[in-house]
Protein backbone atom coordinates (compact mmCIF):
# COMPACT_ATOMS: atom_id res chain seq x y z
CA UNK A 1 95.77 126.78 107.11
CA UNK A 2 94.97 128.77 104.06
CA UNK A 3 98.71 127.43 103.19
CA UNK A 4 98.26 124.22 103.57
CA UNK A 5 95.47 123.69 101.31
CA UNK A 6 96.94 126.00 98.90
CA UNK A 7 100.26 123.63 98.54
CA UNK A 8 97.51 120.33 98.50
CA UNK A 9 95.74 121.66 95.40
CA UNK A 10 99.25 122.56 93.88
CA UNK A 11 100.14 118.69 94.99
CA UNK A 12 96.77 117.28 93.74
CA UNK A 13 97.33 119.22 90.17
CA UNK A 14 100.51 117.52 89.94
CA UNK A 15 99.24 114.17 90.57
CA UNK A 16 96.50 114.49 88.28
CA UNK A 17 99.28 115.58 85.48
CA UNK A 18 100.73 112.25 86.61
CA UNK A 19 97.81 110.67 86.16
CA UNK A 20 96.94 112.22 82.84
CA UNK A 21 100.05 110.91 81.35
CA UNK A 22 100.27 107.60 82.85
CA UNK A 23 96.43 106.89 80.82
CA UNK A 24 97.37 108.28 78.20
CA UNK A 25 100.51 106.09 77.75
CA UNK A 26 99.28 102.95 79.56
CA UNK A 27 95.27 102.87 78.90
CA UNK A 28 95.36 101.48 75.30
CA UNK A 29 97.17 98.38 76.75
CA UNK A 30 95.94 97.69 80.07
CA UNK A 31 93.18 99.12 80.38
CA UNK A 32 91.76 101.78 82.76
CA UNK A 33 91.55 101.85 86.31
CA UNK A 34 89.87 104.61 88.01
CA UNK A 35 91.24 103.47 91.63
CA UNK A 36 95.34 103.81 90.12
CA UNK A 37 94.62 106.87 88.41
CA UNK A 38 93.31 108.61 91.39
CA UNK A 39 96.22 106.82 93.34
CA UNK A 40 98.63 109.79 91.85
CA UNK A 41 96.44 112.74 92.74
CA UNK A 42 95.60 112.25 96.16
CA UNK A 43 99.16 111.49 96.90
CA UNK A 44 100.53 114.39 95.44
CA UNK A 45 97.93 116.38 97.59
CA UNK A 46 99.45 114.29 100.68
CA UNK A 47 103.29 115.06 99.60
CA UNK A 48 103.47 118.69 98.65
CA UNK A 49 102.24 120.12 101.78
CA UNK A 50 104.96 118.52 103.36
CA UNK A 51 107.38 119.16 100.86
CA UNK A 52 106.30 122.98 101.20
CA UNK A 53 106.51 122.69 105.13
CA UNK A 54 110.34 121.08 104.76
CA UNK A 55 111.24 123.99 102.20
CA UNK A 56 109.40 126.71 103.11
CA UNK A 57 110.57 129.37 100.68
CA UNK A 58 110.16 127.49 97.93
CA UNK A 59 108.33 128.62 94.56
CA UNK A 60 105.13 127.30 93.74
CA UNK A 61 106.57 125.95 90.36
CA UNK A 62 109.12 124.01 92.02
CA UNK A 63 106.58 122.51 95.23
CA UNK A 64 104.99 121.04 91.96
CA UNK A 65 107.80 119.53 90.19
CA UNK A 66 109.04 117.89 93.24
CA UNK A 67 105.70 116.74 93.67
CA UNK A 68 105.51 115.01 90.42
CA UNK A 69 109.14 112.96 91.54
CA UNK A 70 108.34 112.01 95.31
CA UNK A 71 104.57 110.96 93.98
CA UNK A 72 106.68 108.64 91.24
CA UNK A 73 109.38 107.47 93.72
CA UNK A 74 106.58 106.69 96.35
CA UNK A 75 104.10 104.98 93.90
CA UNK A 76 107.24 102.86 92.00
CA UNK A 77 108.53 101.87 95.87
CA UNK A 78 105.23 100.77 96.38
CA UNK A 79 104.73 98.41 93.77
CA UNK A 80 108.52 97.33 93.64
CA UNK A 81 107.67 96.18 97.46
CA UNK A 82 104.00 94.54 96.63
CA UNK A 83 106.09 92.53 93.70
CA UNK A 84 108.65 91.32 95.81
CA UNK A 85 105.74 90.02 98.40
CA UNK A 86 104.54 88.55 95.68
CA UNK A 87 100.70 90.03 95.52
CA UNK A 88 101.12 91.98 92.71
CA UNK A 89 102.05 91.28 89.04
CA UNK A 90 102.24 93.92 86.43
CA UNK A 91 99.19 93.56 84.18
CA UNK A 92 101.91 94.08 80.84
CA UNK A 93 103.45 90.91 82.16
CA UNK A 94 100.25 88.72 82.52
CA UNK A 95 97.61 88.55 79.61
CA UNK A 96 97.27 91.16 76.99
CA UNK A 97 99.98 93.99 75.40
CA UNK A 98 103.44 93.99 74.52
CA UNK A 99 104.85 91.36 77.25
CA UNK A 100 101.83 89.08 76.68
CA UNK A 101 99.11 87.85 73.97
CA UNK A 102 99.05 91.14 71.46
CA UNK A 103 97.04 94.23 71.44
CA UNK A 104 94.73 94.31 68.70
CA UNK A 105 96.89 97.54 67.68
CA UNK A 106 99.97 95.33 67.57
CA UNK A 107 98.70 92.73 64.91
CA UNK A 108 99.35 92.37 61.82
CA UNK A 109 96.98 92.37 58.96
């Protein structure tokens, strides 16, 4: 068992890196959301145990890179299929930064 929480830290630490850099980049233009940046996190703790169980004699280093690209493909699959329901509309593409009205750091004075 000892394992298994050992690969969902390594997972969690991978979605928080996710995480990190997703603020980072998306924060200043639409805003931040404490529910989607915990989204990454606790699905990277979800995914690299069973990564880890599918490849078991894989390095740590690598359990946490594939982490990082099953958490993106899951999280992008998601939202591809909410948009395509129709209950979900990227915030870029509604109000405020690039796609909509500007960002106060995009005007000019």
């Amino acid at each position: 068992m000892g394992e298994v929480l050992e690969d969902a830290i390594i997972g969690f630490l991978a979605g928080l890196t996710v995480a990190i850099g997703g603020a980072i980049k998306d924060a200043p233009y639409e805003g931040f959301n404490f529910l989607t940046f915990i989204r990454s996190p606790i699905i990277g703790a979800i995914e690299a145990p069973i990564i880890s169980y599918g490849f078991p004699d894989s390095p740590k280093p690598l359990i946490f890179l594939s982490t990082i690209a099953t958490e993106r493909l899951t999280v992008e699959f998601y939202k591809l299929l909410r948009a395509n329901v129709g209950t979900y509309v990227p915030i870029k593409f509604t109000e405020i930064g690039e796609w909509g009205k500007p960002h106060w750091s995009q005007t000019i004075t």
